[in-house]
Protein backbone atom coordinates (compact mmCIF):
# COMPACT_ATOMS: atom_id res chain seq x y z
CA UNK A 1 43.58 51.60 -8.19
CA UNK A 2 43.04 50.54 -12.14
CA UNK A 3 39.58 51.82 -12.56
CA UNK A 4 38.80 51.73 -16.17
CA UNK A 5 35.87 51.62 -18.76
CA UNK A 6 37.00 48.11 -19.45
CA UNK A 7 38.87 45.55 -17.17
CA UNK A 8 38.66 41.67 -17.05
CA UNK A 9 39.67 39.81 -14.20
CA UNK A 10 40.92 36.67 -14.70
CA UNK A 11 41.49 33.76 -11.65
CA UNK A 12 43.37 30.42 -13.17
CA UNK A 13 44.56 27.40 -11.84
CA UNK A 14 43.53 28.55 -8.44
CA UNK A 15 44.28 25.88 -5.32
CA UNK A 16 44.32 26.46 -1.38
CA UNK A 17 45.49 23.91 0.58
CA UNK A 18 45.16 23.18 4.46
CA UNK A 19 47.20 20.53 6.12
CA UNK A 20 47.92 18.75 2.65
CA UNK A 21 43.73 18.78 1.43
CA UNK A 22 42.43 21.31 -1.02
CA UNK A 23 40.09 23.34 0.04
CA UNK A 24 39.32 24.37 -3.37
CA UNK A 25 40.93 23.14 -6.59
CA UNK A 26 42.36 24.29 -10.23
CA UNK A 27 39.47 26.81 -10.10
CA UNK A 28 39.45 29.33 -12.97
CA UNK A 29 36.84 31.70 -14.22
CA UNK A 30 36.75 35.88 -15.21
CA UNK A 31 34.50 38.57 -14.62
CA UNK A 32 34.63 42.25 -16.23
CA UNK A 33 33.57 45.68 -15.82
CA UNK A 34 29.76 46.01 -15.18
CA UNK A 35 29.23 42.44 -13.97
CA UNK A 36 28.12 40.82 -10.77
CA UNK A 37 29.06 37.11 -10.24
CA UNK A 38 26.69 35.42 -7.85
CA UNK A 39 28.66 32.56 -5.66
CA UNK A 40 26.91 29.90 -4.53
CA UNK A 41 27.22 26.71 -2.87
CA UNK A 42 26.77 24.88 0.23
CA UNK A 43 28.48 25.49 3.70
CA UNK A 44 31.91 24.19 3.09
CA UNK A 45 32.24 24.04 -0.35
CA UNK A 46 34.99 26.85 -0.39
CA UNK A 47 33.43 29.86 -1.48
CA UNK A 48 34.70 32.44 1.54
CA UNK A 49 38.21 30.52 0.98
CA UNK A 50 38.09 31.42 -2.66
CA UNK A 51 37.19 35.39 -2.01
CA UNK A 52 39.81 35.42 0.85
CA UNK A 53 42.66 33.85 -1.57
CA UNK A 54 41.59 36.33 -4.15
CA UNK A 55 42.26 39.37 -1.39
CA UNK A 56 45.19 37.53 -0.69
CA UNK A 57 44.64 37.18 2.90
CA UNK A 58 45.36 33.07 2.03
CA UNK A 59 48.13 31.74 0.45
CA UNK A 60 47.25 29.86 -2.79
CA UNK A 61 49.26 28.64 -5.91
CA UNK A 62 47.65 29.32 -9.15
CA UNK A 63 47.65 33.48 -10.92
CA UNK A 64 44.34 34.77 -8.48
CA UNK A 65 43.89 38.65 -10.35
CA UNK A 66 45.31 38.58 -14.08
CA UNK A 67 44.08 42.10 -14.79
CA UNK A 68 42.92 42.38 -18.63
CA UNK A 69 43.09 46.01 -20.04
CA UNK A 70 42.52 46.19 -24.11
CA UNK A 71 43.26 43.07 -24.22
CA UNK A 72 46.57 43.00 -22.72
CA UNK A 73 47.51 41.71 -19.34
CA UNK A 74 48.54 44.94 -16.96
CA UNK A 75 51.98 43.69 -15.11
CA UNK A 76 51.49 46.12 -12.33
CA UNK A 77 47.96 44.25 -10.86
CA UNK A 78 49.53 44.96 -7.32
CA UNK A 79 47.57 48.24 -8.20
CA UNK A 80 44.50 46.53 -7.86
CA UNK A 81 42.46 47.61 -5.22
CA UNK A 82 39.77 45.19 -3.27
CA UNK A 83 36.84 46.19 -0.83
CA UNK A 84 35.33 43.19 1.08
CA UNK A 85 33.15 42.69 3.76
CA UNK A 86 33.48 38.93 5.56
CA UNK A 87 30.73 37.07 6.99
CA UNK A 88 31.42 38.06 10.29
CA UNK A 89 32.03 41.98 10.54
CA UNK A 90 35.88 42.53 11.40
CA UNK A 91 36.20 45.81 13.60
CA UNK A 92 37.75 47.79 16.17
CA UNK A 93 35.60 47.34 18.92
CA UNK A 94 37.11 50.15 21.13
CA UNK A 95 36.97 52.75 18.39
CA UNK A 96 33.89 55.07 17.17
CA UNK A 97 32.52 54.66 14.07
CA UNK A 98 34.22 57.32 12.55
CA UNK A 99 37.63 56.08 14.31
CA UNK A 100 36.87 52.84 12.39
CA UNK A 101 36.61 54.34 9.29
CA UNK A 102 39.84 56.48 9.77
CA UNK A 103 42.22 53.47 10.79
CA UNK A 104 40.94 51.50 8.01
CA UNK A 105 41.53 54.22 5.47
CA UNK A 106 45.02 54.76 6.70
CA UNK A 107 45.79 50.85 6.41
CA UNK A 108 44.78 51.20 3.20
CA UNK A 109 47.28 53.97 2.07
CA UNK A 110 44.19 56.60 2.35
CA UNK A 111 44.47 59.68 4.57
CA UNK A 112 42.37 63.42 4.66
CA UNK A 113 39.03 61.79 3.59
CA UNK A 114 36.52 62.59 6.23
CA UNK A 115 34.06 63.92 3.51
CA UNK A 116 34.32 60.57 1.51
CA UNK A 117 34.00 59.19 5.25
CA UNK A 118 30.68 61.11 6.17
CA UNK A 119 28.92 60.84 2.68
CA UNK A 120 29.63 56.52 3.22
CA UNK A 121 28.41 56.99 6.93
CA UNK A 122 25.38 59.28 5.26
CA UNK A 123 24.64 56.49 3.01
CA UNK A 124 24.39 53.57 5.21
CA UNK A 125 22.49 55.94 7.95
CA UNK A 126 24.77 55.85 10.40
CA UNK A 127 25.08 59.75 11.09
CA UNK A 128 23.26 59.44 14.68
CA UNK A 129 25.73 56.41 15.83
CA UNK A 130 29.08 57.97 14.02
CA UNK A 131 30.76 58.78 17.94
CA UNK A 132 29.39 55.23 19.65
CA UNK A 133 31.68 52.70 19.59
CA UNK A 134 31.54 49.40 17.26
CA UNK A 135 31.18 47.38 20.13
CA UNK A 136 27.96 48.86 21.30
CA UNK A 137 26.36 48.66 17.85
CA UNK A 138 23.66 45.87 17.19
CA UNK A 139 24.45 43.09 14.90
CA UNK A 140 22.70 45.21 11.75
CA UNK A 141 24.54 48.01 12.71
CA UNK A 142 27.95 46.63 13.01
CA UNK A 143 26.71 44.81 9.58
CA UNK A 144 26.12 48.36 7.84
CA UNK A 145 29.46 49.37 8.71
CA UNK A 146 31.54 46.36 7.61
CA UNK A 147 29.76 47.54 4.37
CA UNK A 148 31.05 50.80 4.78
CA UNK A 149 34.41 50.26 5.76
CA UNK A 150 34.71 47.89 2.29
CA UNK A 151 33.94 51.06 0.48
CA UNK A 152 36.56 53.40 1.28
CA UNK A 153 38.96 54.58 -1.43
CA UNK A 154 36.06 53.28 -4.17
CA UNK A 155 37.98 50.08 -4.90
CA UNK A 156 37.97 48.23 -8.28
CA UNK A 157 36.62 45.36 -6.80
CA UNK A 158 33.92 44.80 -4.52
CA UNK A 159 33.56 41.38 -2.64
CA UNK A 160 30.43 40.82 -0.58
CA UNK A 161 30.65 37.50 1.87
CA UNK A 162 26.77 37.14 3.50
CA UNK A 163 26.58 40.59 3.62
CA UNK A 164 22.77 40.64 4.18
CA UNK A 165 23.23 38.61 7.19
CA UNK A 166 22.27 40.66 10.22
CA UNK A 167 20.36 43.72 8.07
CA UNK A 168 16.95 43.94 8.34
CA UNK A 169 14.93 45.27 5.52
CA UNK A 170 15.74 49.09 5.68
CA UNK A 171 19.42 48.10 5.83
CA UNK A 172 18.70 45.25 2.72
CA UNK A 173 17.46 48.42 1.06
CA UNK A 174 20.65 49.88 0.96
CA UNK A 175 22.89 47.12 -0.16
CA UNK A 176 20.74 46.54 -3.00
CA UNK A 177 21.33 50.49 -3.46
CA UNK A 178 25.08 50.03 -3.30
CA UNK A 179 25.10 47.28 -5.58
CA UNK A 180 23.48 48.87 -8.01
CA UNK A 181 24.99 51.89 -8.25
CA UNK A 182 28.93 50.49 -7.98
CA UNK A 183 27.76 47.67 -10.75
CA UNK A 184 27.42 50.43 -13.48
CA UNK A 185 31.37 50.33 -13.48
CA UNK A 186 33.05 48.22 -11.31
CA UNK A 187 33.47 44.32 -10.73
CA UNK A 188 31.11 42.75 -7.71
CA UNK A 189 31.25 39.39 -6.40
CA UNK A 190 27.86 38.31 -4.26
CA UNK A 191 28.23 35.64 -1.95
CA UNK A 192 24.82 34.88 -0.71
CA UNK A 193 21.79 32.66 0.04
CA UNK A 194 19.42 34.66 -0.27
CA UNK A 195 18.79 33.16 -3.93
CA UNK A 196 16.61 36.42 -4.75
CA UNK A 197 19.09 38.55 -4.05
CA UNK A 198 21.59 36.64 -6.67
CA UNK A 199 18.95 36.72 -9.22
CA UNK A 200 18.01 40.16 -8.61
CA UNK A 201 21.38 41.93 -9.17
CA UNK A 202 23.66 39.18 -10.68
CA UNK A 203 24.58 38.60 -14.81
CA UNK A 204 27.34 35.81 -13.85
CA UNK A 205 26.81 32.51 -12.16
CA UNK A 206 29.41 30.72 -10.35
CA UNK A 207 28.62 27.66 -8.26
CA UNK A 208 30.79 25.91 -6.09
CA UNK A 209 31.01 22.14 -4.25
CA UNK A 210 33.74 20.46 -2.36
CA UNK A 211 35.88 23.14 -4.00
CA UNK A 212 35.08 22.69 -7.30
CA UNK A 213 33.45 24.65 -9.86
CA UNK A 214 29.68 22.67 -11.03
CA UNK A 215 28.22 25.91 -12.89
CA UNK A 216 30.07 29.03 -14.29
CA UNK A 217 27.52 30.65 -16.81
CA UNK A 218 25.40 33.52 -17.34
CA UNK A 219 22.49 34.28 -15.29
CA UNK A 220 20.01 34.06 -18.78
CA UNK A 221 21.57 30.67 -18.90
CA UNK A 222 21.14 29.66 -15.71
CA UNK A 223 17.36 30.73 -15.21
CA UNK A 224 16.56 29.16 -18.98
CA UNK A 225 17.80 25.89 -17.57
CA UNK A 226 16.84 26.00 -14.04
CA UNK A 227 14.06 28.68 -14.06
CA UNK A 228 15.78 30.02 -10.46
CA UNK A 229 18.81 30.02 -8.51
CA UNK A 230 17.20 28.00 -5.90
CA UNK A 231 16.14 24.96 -8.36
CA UNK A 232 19.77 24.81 -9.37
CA UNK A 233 20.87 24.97 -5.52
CA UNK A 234 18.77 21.91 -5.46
CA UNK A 235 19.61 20.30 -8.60
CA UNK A 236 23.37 20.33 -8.37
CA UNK A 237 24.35 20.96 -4.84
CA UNK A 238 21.87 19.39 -2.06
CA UNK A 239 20.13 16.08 -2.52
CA UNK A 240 16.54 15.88 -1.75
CA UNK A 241 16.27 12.46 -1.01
CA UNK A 242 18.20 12.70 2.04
CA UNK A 243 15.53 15.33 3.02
CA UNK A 244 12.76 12.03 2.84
CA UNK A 245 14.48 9.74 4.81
CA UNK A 246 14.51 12.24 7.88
CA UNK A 247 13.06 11.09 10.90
CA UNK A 248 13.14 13.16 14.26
C-alpha cells in the first residue's frame, strides 16, 4: 500500500493486443489523489480491457501505474494496491459470505481482519446473509459483495466496472456512499452508463472508442461543452442517424 496525501498515477503508451489486433492503443492519461475518472464508451470500445491491464490481470506493453509522489516517480509501485469489482461479480460460490471475504483477504496478503470484515459486511447490509452462501444470494446481493470484497485492505486504488448493475436503489445508495467517502483520499475509476452517476461523483473525464482515447478532460470542461455526459455519449461515440433509418 502507498497511501499518501498526494499520489499521481500515471498510464503511458498503454496497448493490449489479442490475436495480433489492439484492443486498445498508445493510451495514456493520469489521475491523482481525490479524483474520480468517469470511463465511458460504447460496448467494445475497450474500457474493462483497459481497467483489467491496469490490475494486471492482462498482459500489455506500455508503463500501466507510474506512481508520482512529490514529484518523483516511486520505483517500488509493486506496492500499489488495487480494489476492483468486474462487471460480472467473481466469487466463491460454495463459500459463506464471510468465507468469501476471508479467502480473498488472505490472497491478498491480509490475515486477522474479521472486524475490518464485519464493519464492510455492516456497510453494505449484509449482516443477516453473512453465513448463506454466494451462490444463493440474488443478483443485488452477490453485486453488494463484489463491492465489498474490492474493499478489503483499503486499497489505493479503487476500480468500479458496472458496479450499479444488479443494485437496486437502496443498494445504489450505498455505492454512492462508498464513493464518496473513499474519494476524499484515494484514486477511483467509474466505469458506468448510468451517465448521472458519472456526473454526480466524477471531476475527470475519460472517453473511449475502438480503443482509443476521444475525450480526456475535466468534468467542468466536459459539461461547459456538452452540457451532460449523455450529449457527449451522443456526440462523439453513437451516431444518431443510424437510429432514423431503423425499421422493424
Amino acid at each position: 500500500m502507498i497511501l499518501s496525501d498526494f499520489m499521481e498515477l500515471k498510464v503511458r503508451n498503454i496497448t493490449v493486443c489479442n490475436n495480433k489486433i489492439n484492443i486498445v492503443e498508445n493510451l495514456s492519461f493520469s489521475i491523482k489523489t481525490g479524483d474520480v475518472l468517469g470511463l465511458i464508451g460504447p460496448n467494445g470500445c475497450g474500457k474493462s480491457t483497459l481497467m483489467k491491464a491496469m490490475i494486471g490481470s492482462l498482459s500489455k506493453s506500455g508503463d500501466s501505474n507510474l506512481v508520482v509522489l512529490n514529484s518523483e516517480i516511486v520505483k517500488d509501485k509493486d506496492d500499489l494496491t488495487f480494489g476492483f469489482v468486474p462487471e460480472d461479480p467473481i466469487l466463491y460460490d460454495y463459500m459463506t459470505i464471510v468465507k468469501n471475504f476471508l479467502v480473498t483477504s488472505v490472497s491478498k496478503g491480509i490475515y486477522d481482519n474479521l472486524d475490518e470484515i464485519y464493519k464492510i459486511i455492516s456497510i453494505l447490509k449484509l449482516d443477516h446473509l453473512s453465513t448463506r452462501k454466494a451462490r444463493s444470494l440474488s443478483q443485488g446481493e452477490k453485486k453488494r459483495l463484489s463491492i465489498g470484497l474490492a474493499l478489503i485492505g483499503n486499497p489505493d486504488v479503487l476500480i468500479l466496472d458496472e458496479p450499479h448493475n444488479g443494485l437496486d436503489n437502496d443498494g445504489i445508495s450505498i455505492l454512492r456512499t462508498i464513493i464518496k467517502a473513499k474519494s476524499k483520499d484515494h484514486i477511483i475509476i467509474l466505469c458506468s452508463h448510468y451517465f448521472s452517476e458519472i456526473e454526480a461523483h466524477c471531476n475527470q473525464i475519460l472517453a473511449l472508442n475502438k480503443g482509443e482515447i476521444f475525450i480526456n478532460d475535466t468534468m467542468s470542461s466536459v459539461l461547459m461543452q456538452y452540457h451532460s455526459i449523455e450529449k457527449l455519449f451522443n456526440s462523439l461515440i453513437r451516431n444518431p442517424n443510424n437510429e432514423k433509418n431503423l425499421k422493424f
